[in-house]
Structure formats: C-alpha cells, structure tokens
PDB file of N, CA and C in Angstrom:
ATOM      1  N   UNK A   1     186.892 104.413-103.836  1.00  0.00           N
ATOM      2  CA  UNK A   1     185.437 104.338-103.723  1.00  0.00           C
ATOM      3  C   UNK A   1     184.964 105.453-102.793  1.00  0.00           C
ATOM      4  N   UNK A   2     184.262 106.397-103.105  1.00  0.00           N
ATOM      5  CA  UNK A   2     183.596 107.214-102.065  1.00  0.00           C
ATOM      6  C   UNK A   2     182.332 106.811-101.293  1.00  0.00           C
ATOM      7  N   UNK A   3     181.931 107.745-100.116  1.00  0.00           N
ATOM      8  CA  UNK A   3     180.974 107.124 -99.862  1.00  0.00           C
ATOM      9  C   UNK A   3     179.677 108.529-100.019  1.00  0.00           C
ATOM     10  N   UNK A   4     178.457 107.878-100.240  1.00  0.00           N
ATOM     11  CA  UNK A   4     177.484 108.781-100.654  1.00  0.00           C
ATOM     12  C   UNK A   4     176.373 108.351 -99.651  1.00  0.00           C
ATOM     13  N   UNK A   5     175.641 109.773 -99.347  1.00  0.00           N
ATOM     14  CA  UNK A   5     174.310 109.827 -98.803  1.00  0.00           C
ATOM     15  C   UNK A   5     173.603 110.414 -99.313  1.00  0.00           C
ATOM     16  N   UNK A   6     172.401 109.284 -99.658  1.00  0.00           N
ATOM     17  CA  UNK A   6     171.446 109.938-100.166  1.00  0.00           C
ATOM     18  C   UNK A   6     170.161 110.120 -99.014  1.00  0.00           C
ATOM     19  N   UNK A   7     169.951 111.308 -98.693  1.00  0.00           N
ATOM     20  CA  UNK A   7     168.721 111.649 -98.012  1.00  0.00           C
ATOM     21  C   UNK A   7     167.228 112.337 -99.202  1.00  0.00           C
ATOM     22  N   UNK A   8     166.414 111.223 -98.468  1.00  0.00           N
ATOM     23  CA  UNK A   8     165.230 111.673 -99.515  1.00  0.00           C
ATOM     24  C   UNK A   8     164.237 110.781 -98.727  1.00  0.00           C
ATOM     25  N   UNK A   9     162.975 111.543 -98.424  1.00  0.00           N
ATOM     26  CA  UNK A   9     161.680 110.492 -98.221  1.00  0.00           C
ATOM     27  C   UNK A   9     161.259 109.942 -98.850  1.00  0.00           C
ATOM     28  N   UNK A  10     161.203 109.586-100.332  1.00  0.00           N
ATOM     29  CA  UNK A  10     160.755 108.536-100.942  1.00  0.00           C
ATOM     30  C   UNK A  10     161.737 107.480-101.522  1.00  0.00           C
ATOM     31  N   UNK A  11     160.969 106.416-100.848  1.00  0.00           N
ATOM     32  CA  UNK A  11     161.745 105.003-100.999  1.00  0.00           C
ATOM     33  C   UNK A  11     162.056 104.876-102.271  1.00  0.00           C
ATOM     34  N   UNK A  12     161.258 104.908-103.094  1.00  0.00           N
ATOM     35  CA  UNK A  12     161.521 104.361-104.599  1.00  0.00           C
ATOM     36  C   UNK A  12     162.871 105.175-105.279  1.00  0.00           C
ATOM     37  N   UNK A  13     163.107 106.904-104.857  1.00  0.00           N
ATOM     38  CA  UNK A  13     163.867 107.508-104.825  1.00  0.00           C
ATOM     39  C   UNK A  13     165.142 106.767-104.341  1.00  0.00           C
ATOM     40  N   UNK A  14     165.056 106.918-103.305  1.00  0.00           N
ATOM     41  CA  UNK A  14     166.377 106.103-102.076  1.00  0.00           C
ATOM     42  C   UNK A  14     166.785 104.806-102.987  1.00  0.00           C
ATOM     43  N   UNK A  15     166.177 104.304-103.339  1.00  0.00           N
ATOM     44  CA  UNK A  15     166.025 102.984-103.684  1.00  0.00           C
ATOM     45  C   UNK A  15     167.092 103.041-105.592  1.00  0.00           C
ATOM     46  N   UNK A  16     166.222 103.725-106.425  1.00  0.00           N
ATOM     47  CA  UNK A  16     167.015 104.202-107.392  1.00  0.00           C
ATOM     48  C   UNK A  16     168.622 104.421-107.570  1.00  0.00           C
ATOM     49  N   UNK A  17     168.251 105.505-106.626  1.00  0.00           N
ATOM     50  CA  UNK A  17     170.123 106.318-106.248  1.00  0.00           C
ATOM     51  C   UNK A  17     170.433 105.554-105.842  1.00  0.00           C
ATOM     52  N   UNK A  18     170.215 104.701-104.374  1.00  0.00           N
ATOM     53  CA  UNK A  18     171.435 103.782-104.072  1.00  0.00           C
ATOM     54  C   UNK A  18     171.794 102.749-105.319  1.00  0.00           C
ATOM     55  N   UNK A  19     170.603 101.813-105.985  1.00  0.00           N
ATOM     56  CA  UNK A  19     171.588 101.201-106.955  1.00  0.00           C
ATOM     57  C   UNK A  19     172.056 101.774-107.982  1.00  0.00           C
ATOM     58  N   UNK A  20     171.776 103.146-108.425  1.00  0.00           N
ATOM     59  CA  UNK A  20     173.017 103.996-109.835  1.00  0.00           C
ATOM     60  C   UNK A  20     173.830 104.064-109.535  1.00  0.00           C
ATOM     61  N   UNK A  21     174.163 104.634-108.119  1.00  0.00           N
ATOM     62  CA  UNK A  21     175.299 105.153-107.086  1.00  0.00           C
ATOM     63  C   UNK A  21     176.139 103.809-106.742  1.00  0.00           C
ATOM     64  N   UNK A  22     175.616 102.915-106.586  1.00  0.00           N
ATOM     65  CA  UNK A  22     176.268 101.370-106.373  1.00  0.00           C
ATOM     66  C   UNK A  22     176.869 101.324-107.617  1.00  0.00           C
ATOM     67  N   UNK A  23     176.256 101.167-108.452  1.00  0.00           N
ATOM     68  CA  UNK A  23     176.671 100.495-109.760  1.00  0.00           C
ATOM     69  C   UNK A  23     177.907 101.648-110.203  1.00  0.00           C
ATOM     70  N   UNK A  24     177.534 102.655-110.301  1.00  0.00           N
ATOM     71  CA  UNK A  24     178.850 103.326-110.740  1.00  0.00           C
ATOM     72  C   UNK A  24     180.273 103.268-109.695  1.00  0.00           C
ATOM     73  N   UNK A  25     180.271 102.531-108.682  1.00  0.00           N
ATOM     74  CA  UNK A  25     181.276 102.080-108.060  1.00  0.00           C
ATOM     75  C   UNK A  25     181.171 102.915-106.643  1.00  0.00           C
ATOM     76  N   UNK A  26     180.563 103.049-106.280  1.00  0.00           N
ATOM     77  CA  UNK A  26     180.100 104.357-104.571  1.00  0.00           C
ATOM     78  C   UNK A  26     179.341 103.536-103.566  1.00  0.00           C
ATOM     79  N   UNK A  27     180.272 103.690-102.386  1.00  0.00           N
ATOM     80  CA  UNK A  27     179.414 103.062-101.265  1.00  0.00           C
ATOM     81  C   UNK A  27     178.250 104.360-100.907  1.00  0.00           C
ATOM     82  N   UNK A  28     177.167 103.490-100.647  1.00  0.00           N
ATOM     83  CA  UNK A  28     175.804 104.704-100.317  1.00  0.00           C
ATOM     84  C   UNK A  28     175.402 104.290 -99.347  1.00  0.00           C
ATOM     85  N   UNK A  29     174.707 105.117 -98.418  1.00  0.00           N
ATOM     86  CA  UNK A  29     173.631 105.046 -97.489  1.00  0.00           C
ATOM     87  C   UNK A  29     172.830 105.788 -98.159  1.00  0.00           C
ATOM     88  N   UNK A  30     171.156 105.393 -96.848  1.00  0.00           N
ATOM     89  CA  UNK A  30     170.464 106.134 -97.447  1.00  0.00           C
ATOM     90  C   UNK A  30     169.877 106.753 -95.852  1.00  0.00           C
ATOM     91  N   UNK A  31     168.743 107.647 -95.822  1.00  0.00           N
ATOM     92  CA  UNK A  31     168.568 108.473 -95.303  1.00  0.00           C
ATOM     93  C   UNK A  31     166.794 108.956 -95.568  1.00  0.00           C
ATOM     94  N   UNK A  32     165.565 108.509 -95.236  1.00  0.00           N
ATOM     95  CA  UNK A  32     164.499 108.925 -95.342  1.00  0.00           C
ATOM     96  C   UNK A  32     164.048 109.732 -94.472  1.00  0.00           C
ATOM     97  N   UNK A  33     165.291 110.828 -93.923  1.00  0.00           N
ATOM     98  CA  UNK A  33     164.219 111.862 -93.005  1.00  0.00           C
ATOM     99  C   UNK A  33     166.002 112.874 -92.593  1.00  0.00           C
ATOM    100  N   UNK A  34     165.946 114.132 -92.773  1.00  0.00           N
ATOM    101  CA  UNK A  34     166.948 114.390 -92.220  1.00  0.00           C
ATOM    102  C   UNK A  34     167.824 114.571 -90.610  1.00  0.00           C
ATOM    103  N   UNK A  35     166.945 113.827 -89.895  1.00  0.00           N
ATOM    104  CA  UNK A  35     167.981 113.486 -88.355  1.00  0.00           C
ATOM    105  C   UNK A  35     168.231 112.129 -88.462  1.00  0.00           C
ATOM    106  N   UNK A  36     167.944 111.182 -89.833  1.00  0.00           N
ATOM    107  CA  UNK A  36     168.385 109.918 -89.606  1.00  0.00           C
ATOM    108  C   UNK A  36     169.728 110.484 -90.319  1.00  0.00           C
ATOM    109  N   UNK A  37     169.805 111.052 -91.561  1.00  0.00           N
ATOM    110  CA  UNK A  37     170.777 111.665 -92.312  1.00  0.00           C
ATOM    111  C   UNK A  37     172.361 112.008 -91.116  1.00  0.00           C
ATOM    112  N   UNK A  38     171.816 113.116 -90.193  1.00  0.00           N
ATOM    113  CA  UNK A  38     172.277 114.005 -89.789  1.00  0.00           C
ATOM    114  C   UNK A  38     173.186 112.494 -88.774  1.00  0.00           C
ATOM    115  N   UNK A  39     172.231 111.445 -88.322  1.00  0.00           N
ATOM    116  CA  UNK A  39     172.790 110.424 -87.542  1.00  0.00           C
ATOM    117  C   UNK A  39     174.157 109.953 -88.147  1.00  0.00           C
ATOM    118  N   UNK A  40     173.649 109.516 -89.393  1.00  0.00           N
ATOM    119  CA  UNK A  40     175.100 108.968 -90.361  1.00  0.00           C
ATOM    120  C   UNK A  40     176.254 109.479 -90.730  1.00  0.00           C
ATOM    121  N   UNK A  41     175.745 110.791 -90.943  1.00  0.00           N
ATOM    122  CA  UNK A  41     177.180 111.567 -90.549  1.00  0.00           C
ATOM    123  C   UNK A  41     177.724 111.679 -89.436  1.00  0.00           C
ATOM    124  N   UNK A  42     176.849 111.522 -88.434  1.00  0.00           N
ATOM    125  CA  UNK A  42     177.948 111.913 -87.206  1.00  0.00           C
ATOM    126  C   UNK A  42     178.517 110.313 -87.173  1.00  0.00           C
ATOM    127  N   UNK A  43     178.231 109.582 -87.654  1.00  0.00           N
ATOM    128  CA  UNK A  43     178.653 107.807 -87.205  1.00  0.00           C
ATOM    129  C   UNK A  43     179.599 107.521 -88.682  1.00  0.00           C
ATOM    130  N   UNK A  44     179.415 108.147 -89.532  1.00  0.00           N
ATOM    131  CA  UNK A  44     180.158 107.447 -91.126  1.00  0.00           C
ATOM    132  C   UNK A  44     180.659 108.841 -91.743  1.00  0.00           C
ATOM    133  N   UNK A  45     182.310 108.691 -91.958  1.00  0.00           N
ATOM    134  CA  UNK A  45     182.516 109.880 -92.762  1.00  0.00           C
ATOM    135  C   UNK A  45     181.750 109.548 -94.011  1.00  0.00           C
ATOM    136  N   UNK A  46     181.863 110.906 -94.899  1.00  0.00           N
ATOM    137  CA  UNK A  46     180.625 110.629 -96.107  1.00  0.00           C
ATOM    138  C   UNK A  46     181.618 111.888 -97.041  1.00  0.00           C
ATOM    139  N   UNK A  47     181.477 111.431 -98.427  1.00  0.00           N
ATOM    140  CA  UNK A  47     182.334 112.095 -99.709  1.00  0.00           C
ATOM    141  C   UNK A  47     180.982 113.077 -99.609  1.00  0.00           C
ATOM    142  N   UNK A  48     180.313 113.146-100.319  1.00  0.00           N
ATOM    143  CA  UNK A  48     178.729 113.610-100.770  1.00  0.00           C
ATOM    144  C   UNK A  48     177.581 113.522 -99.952  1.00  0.00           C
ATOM    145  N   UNK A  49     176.541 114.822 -99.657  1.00  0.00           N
ATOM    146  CA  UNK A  49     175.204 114.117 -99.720  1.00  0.00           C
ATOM    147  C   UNK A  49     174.255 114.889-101.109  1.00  0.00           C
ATOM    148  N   UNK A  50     173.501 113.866-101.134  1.00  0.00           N
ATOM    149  CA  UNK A  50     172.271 113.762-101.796  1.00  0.00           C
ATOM    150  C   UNK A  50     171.001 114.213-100.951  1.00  0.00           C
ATOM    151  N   UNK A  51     170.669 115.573-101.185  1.00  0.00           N
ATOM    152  CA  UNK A  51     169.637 116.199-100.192  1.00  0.00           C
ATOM    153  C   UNK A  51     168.687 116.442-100.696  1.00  0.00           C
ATOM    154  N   UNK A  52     167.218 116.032-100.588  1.00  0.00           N
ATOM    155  CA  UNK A  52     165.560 116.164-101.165  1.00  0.00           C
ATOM    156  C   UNK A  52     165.121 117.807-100.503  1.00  0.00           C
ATOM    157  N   UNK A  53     164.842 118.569-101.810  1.00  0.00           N
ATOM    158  CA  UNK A  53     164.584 119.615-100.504  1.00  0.00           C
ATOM    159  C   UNK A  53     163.608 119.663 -99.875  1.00  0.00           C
ATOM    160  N   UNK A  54     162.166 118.838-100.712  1.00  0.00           N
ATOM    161  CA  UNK A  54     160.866 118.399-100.147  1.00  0.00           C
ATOM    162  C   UNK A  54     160.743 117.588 -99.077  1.00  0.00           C
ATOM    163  N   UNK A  55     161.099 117.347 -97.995  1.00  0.00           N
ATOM    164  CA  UNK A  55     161.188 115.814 -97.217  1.00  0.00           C
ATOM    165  C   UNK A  55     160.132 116.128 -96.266  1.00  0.00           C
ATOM    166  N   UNK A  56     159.223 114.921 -95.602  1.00  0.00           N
ATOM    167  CA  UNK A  56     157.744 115.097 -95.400  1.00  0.00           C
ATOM    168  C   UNK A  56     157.602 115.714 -93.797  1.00  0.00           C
ATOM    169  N   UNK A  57     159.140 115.843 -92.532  1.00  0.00           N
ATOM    170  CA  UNK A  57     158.905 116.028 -91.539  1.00  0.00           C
ATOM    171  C   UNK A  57     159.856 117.760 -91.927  1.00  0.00           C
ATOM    172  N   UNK A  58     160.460 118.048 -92.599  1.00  0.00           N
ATOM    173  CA  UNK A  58     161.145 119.484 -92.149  1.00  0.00           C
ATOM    174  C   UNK A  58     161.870 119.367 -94.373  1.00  0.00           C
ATOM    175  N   UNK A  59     162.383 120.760 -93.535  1.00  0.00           N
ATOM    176  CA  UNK A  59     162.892 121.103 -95.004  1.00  0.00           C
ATOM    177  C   UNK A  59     163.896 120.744 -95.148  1.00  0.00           C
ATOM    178  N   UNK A  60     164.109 120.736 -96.567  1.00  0.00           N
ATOM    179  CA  UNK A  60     165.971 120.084 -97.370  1.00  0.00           C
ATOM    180  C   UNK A  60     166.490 121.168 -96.837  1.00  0.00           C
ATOM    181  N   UNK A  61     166.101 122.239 -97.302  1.00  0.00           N
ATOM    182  CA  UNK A  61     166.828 123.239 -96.973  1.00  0.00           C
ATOM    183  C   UNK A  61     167.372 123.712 -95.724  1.00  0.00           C
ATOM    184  N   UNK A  62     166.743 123.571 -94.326  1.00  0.00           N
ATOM    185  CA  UNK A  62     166.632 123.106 -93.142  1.00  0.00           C
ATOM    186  C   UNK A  62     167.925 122.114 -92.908  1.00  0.00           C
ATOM    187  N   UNK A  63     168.047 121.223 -93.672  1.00  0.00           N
ATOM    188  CA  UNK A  63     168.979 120.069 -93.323  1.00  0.00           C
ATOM    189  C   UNK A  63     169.935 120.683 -94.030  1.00  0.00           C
ATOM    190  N   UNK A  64     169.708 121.014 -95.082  1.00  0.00           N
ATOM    191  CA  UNK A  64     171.291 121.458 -95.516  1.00  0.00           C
ATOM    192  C   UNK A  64     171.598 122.868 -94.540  1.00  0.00           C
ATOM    193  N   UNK A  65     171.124 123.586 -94.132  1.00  0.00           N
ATOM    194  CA  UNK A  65     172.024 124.376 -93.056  1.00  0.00           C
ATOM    195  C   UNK A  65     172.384 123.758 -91.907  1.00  0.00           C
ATOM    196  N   UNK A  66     171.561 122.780 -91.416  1.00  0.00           N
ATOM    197  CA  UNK A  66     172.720 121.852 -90.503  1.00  0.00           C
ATOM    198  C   UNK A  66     173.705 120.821 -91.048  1.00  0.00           C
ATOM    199  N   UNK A  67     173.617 120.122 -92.021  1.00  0.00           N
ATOM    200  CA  UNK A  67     174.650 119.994 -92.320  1.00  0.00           C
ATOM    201  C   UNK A  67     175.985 120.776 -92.472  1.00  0.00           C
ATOM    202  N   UNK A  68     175.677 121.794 -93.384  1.00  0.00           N
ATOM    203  CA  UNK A  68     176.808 123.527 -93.294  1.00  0.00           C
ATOM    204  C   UNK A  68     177.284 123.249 -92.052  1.00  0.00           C
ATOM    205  N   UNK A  69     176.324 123.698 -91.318  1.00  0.00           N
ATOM    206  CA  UNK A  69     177.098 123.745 -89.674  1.00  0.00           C
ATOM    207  C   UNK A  69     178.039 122.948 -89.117  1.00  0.00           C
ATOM    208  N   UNK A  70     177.615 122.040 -89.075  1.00  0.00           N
ATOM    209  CA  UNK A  70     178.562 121.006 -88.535  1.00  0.00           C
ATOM    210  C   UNK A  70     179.373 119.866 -89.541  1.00  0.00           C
ATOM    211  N   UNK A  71     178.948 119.515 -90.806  1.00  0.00           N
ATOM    212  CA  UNK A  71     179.975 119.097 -91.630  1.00  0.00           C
ATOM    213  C   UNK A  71     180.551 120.045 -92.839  1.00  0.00           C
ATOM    214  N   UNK A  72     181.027 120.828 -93.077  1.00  0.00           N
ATOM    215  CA  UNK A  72     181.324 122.085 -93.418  1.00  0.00           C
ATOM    216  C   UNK A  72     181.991 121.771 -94.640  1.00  0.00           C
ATOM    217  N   UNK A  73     182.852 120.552 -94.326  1.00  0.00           N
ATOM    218  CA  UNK A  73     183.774 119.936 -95.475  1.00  0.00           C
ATOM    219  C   UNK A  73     182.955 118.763 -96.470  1.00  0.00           C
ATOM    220  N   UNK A  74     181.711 118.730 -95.941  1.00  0.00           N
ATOM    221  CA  UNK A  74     180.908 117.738 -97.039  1.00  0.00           C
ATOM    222  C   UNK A  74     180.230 118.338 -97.784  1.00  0.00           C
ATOM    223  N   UNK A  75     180.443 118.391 -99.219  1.00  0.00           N
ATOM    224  CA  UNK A  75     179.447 118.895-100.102  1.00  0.00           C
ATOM    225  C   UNK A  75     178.307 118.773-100.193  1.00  0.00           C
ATOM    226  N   UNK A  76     177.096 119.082-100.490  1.00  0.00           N
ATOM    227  CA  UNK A  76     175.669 118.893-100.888  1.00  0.00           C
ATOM    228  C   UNK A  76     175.185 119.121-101.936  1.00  0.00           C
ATOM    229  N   UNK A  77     174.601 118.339-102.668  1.00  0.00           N
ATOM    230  CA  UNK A  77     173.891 118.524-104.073  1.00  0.00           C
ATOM    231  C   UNK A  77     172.149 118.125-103.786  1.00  0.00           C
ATOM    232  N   UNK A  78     171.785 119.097-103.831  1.00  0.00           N
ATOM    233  CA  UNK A  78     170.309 119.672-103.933  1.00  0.00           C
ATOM    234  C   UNK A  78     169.439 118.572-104.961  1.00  0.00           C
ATOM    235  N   UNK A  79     168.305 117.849-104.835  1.00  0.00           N
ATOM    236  CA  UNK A  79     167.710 117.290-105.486  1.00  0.00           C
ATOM    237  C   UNK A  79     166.371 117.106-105.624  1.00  0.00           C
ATOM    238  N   UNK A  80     165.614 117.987-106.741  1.00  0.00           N
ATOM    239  CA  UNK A  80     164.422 118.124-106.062  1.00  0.00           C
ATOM    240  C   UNK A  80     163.649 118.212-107.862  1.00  0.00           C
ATOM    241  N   UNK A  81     162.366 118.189-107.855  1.00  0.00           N
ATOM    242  CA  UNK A  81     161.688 118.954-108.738  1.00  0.00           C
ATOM    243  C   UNK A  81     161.005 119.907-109.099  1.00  0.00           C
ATOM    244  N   UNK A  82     161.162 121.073-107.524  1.00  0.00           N
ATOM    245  CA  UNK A  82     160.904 121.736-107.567  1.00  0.00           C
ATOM    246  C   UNK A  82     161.685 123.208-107.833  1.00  0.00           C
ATOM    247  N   UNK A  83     161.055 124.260-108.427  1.00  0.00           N
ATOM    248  CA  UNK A  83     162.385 125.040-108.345  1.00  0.00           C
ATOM    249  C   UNK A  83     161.603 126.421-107.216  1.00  0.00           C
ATOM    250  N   UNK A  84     160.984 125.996-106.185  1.00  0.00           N
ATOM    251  CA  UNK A  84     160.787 127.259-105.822  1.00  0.00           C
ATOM    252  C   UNK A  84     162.394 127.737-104.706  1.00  0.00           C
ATOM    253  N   UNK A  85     162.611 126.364-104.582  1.00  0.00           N
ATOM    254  CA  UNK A  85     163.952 126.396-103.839  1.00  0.00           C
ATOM    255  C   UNK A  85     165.322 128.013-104.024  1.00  0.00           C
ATOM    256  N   UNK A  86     165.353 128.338-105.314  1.00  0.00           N
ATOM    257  CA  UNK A  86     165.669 129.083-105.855  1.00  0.00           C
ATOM    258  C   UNK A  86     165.012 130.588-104.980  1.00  0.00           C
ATOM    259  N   UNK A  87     164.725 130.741-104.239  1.00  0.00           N
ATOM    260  CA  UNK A  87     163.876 132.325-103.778  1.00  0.00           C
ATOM    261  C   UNK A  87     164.595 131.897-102.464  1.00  0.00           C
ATOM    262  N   UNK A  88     164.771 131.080-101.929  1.00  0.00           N
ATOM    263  CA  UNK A  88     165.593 130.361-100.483  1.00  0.00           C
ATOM    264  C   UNK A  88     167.454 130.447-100.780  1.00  0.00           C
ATOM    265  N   UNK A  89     167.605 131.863 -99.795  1.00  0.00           N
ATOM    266  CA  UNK A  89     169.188 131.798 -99.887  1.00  0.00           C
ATOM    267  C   UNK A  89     169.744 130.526 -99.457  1.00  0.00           C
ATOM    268  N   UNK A  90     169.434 130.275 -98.462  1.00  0.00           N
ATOM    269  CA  UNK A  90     169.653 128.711 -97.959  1.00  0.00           C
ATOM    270  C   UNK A  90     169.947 128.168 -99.229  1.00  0.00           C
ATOM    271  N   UNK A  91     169.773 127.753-100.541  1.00  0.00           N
ATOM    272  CA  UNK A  91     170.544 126.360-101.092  1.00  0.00           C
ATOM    273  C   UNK A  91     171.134 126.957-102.043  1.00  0.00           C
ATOM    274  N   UNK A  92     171.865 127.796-101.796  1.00  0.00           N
ATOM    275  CA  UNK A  92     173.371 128.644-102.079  1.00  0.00           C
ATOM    276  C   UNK A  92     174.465 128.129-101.659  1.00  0.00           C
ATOM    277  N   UNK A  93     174.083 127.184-100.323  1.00  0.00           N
ATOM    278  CA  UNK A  93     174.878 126.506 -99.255  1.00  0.00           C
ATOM    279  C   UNK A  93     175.268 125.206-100.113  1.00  0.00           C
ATOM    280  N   UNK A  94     174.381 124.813-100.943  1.00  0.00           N
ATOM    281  CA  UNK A  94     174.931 123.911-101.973  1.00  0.00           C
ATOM    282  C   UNK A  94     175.739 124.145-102.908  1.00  0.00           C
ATOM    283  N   UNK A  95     176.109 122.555-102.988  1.00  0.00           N
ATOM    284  CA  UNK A  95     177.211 122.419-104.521  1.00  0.00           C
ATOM    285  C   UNK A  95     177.214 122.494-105.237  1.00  0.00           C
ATOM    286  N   UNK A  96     175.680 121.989-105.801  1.00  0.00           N
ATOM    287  CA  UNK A  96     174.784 121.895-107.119  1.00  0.00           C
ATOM    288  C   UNK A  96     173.646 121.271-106.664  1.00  0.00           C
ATOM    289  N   UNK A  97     172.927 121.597-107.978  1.00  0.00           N
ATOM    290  CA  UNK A  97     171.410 121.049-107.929  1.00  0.00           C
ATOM    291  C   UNK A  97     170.589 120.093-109.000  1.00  0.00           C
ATOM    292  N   UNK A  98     170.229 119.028-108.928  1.00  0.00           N
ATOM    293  CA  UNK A  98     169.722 118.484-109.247  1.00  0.00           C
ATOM    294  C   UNK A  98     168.734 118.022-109.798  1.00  0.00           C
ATOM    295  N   UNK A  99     167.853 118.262-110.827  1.00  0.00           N
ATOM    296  CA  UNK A  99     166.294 118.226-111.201  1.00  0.00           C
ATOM    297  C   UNK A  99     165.878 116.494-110.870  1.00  0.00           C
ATOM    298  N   UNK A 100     165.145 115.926-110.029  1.00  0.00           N
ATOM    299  CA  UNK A 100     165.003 114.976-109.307  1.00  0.00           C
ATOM    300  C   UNK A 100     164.108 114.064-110.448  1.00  0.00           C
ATOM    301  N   UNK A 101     164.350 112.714-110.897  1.00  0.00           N
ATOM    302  CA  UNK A 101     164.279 112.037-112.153  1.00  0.00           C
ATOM    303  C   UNK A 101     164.193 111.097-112.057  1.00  0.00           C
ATOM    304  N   UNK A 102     163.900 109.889-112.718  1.00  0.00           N
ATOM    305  CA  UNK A 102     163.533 108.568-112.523  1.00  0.00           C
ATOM    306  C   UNK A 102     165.208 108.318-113.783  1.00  0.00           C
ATOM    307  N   UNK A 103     165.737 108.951-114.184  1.00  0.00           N
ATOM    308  CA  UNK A 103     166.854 108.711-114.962  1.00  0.00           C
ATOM    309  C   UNK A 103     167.955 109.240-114.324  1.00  0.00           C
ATOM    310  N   UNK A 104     168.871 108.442-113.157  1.00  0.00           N
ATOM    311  CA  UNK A 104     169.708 109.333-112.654  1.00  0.00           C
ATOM    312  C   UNK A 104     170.910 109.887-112.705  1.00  0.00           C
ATOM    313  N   UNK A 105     170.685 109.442-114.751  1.00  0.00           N
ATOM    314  CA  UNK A 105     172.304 109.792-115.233  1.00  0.00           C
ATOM    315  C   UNK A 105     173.065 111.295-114.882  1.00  0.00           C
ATOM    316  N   UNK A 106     171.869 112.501-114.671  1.00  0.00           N
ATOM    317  CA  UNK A 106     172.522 113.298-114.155  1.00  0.00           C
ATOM    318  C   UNK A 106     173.200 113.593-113.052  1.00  0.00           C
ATOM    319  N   UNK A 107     171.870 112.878-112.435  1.00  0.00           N
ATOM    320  CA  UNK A 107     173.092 112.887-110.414  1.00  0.00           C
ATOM    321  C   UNK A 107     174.403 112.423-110.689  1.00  0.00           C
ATOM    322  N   UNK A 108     174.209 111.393-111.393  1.00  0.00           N
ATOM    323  CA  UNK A 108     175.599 110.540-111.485  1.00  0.00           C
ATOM    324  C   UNK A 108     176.845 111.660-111.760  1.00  0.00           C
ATOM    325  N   UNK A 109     176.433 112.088-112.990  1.00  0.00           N
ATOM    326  CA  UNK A 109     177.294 113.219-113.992  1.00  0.00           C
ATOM    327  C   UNK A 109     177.870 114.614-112.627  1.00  0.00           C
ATOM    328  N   UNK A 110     177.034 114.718-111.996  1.00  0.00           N
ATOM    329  CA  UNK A 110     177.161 115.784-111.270  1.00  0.00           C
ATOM    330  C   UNK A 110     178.290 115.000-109.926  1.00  0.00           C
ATOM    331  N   UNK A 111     176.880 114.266-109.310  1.00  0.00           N
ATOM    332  CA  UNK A 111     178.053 113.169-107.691  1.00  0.00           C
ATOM    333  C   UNK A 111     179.997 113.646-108.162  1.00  0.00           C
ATOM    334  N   UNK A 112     179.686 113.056-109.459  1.00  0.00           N
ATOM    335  CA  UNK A 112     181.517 112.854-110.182  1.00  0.00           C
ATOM    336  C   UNK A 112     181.782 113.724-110.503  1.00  0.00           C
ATOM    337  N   UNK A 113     181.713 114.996-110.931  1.00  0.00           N
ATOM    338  CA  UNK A 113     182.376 116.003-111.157  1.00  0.00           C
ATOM    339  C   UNK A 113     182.582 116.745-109.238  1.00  0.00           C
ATOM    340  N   UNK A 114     181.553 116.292-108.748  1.00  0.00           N
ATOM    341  CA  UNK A 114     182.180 117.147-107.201  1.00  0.00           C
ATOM    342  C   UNK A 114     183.247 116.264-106.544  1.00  0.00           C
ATOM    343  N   UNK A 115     183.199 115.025-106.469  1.00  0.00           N
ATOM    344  CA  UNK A 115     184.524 114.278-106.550  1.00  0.00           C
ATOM    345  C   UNK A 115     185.523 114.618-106.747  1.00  0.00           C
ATOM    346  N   UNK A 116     185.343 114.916-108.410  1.00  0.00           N
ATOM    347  CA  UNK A 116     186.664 115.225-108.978  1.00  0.00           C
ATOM    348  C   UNK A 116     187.234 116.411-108.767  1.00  0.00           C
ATOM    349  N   UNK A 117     186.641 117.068-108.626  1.00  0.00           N
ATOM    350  CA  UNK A 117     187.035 118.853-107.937  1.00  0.00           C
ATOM    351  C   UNK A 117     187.671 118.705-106.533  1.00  0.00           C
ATOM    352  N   UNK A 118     186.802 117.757-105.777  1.00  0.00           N
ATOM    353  CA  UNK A 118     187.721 117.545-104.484  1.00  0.00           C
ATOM    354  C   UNK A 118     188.820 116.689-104.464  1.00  0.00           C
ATOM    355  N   UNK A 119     188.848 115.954-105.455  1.00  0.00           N
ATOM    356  CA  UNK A 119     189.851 115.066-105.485  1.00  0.00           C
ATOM    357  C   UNK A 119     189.530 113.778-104.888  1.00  0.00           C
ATOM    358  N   UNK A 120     188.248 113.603-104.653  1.00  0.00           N
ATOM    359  CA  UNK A 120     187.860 112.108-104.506  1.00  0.00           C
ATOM    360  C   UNK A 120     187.825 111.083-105.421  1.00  0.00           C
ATOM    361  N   UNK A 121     188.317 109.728-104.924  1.00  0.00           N
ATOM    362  CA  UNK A 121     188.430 108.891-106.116  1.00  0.00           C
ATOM    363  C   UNK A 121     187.420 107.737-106.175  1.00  0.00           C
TER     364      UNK A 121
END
C-alpha cells in the first residue's frame, strides 16, 4: 500500500482524490494549503504528492520547489487546469502532470505508473 498526498485547496477536490486514491488501495492524506502539506511530510513518509498549482495562499509551483528541496526522493505530479504552468521552469521539477477533473481515472492511471517506475507496491 503506498502512501499519497494530496495537496489542493479545494475540499471537494481533496475530498474526491482521497476516496479514488482510497479505493484503489492507497493510504492518503490530504493537504489544503502547502505548509500544512510541507508539515506531513516532515511527520509521514509519503510514496507521491498530489500538488494544485493554483492554491489560494502561495503557488503549487512554490511548493513544489520546496518540496525538491528537502524531499528530493518524493515524486510530484502536478494537478491543475490550468496550463499557463507550462512558461514556469519550476514544474519541470515534476513527475507528471495532471489536467485537474471531476473524473480521476487519470490521476489514478498516472499515481500507478510513478509507483511502478519506482517500484512501489
């Protein structure tokens, strides 16, 4: 079972992913701001995060270079609907990216293939 973080300011979001992410067999946290995020990692090792690049106090992108920094060995997959993200070297620092959906068969599809590349089970 891995464990997953999903960071994202919207609940209904958070709320989604954790039960797809449940249901496909993944312990999750969640994360509505990235220094609560940044908290859980330093307190819970973590397989994955799930990073919003929109979040309402600072940027995804922002969080994913501190994450880089200091968890270096945790992947990040980008999740957003926006694509201006793309002009920002910053989420290069990611694993993959995500088009952000009320259907989250892709996160899913994606979460598991970075797994499986690392060899998480």
């Amino acid at each position: 079972m891995a464990t997953i973080l999903v960071i994202d300011d919207e609940q209904s979001i958070r709320l989604l992913y954790e039960d797809a992410l449940t249901e496909a067999g993944h312990r999750v946290f969640t994360a509505p701001s990235g220094t609560e995020g940044m908290r859980i990692l330093q307190e819970q090792p973590v397989d994955v995060v799930v990073l919003d690049i929109k979040l309402q106090e600072e940027s995804g992108l922002d969080v994913l270079q501190r994450i880089v920094e200091a968890h270096p060995e945790v992947p990040v997959i980008l999740c957003s609907a926006y694509i201006s993200f793309q002009d920002d070297y910053t989420s290069w620092l990611a694993e993959r990216y995500v088009v952000k959906s009320s259907d989250p068969e892709e996160l899913i599809r994606e979460v598991e293939k970075v797994l499986a590349e690392r060899g998480v089970k």
